[in-house]
N, C-alpha and C. Protein backbone atom coordinates (compact mmCIF):
# COMPACT_ATOMS: atom_id res chain seq x y z
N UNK A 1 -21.21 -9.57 9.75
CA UNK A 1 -22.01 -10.04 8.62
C UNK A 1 -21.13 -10.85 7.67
N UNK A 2 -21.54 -11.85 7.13
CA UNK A 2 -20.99 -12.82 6.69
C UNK A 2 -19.84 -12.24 4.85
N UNK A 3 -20.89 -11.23 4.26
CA UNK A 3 -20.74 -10.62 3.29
C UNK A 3 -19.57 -9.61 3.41
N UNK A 4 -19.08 -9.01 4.96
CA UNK A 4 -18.31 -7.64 4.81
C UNK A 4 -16.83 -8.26 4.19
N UNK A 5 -16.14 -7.17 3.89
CA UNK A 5 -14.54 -7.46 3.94
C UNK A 5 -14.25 -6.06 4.15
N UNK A 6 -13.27 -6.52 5.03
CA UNK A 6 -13.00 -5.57 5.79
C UNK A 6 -11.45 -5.16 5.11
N UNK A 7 -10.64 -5.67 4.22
CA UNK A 7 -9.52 -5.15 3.51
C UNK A 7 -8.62 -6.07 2.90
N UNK A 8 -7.73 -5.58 2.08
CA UNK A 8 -6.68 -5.94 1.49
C UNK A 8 -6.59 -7.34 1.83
N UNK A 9 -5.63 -7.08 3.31
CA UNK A 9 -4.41 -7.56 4.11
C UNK A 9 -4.74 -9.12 4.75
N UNK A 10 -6.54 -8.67 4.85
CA UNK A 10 -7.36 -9.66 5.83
C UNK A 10 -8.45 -10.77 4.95
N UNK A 11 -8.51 -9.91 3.50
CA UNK A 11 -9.66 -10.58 2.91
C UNK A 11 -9.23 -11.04 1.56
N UNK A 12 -8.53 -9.83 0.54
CA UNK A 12 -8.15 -10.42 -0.55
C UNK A 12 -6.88 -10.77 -0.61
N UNK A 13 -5.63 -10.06 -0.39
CA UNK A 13 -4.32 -10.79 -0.16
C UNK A 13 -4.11 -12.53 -0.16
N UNK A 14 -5.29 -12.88 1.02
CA UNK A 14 -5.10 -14.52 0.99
C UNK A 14 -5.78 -15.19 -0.08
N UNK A 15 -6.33 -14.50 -1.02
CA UNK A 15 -6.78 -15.50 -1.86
C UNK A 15 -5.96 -15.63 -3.05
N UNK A 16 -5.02 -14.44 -3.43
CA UNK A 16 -3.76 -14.80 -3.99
C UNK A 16 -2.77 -15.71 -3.76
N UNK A 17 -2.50 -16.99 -4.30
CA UNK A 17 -1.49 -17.56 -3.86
C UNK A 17 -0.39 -17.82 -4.47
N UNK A 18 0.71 -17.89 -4.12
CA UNK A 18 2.08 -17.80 -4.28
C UNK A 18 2.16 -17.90 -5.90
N UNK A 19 2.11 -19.07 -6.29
CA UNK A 19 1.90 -19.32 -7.87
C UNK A 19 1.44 -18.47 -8.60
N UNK A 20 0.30 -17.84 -8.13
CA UNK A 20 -0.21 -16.63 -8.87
C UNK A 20 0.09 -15.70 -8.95
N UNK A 21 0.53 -15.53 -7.81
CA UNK A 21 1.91 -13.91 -7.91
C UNK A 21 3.41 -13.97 -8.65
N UNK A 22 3.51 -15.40 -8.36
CA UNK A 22 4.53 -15.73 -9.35
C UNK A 22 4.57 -15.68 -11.44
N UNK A 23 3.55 -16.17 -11.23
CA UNK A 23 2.66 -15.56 -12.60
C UNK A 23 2.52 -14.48 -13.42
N UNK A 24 2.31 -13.58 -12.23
CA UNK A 24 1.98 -12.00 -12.92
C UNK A 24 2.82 -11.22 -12.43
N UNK A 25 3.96 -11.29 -11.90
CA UNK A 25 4.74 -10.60 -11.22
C UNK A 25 5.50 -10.16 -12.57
N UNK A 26 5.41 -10.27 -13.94
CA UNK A 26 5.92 -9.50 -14.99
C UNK A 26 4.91 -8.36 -15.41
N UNK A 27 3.39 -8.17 -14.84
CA UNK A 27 3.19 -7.34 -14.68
C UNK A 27 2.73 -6.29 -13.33
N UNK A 28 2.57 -7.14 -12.60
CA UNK A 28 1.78 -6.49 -10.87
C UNK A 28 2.31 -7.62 -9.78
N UNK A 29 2.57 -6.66 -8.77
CA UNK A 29 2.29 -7.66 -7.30
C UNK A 29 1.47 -7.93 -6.91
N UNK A 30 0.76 -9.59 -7.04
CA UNK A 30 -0.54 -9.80 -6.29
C UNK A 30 -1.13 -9.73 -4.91
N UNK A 31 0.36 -9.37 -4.27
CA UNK A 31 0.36 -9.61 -2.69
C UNK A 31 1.04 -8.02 -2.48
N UNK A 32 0.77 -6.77 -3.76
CA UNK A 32 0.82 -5.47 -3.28
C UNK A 32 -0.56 -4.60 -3.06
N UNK A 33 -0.44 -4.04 -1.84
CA UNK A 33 -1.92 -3.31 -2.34
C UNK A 33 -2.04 -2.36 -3.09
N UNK A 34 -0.83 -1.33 -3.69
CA UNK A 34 -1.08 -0.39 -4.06
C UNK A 34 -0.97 -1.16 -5.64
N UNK A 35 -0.63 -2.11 -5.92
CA UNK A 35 -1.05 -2.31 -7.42
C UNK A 35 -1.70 -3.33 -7.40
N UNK A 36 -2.46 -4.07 -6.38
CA UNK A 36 -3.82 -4.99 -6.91
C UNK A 36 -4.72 -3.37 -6.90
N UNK A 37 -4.81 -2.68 -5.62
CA UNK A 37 -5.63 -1.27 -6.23
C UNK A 37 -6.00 -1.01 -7.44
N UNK A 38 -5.08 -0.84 -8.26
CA UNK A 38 -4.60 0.18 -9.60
C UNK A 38 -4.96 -0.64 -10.52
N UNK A 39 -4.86 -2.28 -10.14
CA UNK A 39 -5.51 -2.76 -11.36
C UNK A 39 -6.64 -3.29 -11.27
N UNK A 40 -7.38 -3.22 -9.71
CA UNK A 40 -8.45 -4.07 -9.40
C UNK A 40 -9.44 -4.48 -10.68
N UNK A 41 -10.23 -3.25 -11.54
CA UNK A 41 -10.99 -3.84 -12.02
C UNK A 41 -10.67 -4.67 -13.01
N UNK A 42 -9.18 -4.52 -13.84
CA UNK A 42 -8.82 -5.16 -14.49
C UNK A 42 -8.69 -6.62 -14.35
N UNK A 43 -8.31 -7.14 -12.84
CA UNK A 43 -8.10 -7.93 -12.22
C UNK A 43 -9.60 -8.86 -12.30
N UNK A 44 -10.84 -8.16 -11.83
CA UNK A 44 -11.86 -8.52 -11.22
C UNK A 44 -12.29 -9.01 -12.99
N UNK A 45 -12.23 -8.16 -14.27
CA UNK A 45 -12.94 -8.73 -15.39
C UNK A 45 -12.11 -9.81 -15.94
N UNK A 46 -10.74 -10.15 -15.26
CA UNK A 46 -10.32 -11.53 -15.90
C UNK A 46 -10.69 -12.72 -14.71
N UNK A 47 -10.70 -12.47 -13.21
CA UNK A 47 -11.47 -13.11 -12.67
C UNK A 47 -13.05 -13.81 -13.09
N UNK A 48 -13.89 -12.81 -13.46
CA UNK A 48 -15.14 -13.10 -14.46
C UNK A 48 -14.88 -14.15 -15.40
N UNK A 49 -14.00 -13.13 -16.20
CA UNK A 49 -14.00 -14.44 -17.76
C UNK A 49 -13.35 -15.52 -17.29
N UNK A 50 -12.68 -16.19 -16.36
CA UNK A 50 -12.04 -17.25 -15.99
C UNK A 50 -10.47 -17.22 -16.23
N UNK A 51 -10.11 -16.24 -17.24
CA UNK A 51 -8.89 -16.13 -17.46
C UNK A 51 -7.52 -15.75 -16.49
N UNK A 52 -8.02 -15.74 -14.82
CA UNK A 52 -7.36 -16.10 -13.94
C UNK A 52 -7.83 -16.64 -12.92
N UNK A 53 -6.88 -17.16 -12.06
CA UNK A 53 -5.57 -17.14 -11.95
C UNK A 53 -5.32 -18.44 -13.77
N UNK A 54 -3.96 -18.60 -13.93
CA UNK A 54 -3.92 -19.63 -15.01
C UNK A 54 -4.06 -20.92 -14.98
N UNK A 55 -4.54 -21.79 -13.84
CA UNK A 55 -4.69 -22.93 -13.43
C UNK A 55 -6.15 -23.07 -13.54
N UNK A 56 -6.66 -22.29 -13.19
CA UNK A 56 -8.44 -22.83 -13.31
C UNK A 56 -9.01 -21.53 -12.77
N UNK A 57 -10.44 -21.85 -12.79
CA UNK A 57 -11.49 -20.13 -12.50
C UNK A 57 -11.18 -20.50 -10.99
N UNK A 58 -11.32 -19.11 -10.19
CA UNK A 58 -11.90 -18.93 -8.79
C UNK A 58 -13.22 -19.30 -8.82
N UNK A 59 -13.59 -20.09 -7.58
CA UNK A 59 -14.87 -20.30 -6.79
C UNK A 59 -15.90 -18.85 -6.83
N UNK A 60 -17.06 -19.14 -7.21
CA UNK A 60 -18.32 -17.49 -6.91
C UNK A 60 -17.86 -17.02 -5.86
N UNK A 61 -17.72 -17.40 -5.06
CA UNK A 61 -17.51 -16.70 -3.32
C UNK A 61 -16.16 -15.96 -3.56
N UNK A 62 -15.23 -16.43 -4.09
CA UNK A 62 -13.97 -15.84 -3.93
C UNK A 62 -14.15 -14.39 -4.75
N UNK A 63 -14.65 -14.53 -6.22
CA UNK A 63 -14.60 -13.67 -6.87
C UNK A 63 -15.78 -12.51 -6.20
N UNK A 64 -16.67 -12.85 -5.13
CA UNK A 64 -17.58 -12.07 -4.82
C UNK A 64 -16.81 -11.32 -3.70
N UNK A 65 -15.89 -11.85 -3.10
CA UNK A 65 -15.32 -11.36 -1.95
C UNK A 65 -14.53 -9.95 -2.55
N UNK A 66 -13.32 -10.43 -3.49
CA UNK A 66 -12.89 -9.75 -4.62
C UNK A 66 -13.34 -8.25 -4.92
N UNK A 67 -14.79 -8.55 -5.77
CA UNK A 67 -16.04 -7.50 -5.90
C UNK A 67 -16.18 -6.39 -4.66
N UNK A 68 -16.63 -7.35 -3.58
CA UNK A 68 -17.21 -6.62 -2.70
C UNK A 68 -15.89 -6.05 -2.12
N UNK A 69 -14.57 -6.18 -2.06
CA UNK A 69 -13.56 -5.10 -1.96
C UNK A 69 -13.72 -3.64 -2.85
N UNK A 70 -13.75 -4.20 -3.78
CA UNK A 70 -13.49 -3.20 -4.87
C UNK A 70 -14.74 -2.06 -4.70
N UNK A 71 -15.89 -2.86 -4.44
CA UNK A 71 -17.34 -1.72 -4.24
C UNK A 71 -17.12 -0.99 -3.06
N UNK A 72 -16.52 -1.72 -2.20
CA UNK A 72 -16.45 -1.11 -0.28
C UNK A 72 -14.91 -0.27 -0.13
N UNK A 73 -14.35 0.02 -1.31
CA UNK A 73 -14.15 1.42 -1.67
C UNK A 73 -12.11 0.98 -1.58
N UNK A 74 -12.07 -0.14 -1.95
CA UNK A 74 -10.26 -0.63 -1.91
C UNK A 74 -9.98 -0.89 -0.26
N UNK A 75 -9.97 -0.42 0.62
CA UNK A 75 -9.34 -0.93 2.10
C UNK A 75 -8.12 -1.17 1.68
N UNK A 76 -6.97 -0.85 2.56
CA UNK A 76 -5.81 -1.20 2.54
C UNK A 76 -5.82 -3.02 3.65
């Protein structure tokens, strides 16, 4: 189904990119799972407001992919 994500490693990991981990790496690893986990929703309500990544908003789809991690229960 076009909607699933199936985890971390396979679905959200790649939509972090380098720059952006470079970014926040004074507070989280964007390319860790155990602390995109820990901060997901934090993550997901500055995704919303546009206030990341710092270059411009994510695409609806990306931030839905995002979401639908976080609802389908974190996946490593």
């Amino acid at each position: 189904m076009a909607g699933d994500v199936s985890g971390f490693a396979a679905n959200v990991k790649p939509l972090f990119r380098e720059r952006d981990r470079d970014s926040m790496d004074f507070a989280f690893d964007l390319w860790s799972y155990e602390d995109v986990k820990a901060n997901a929703e934090h993550i997901l309500e500055r995704l919303k407001e546009g206030e990341m990544p710092c270059d411009g908003e994510w695409p609806a789809e990306q931030i839905a992919v995002f979401e639908r991690w976080i609802q389908g229960g974190k996946q490593p």
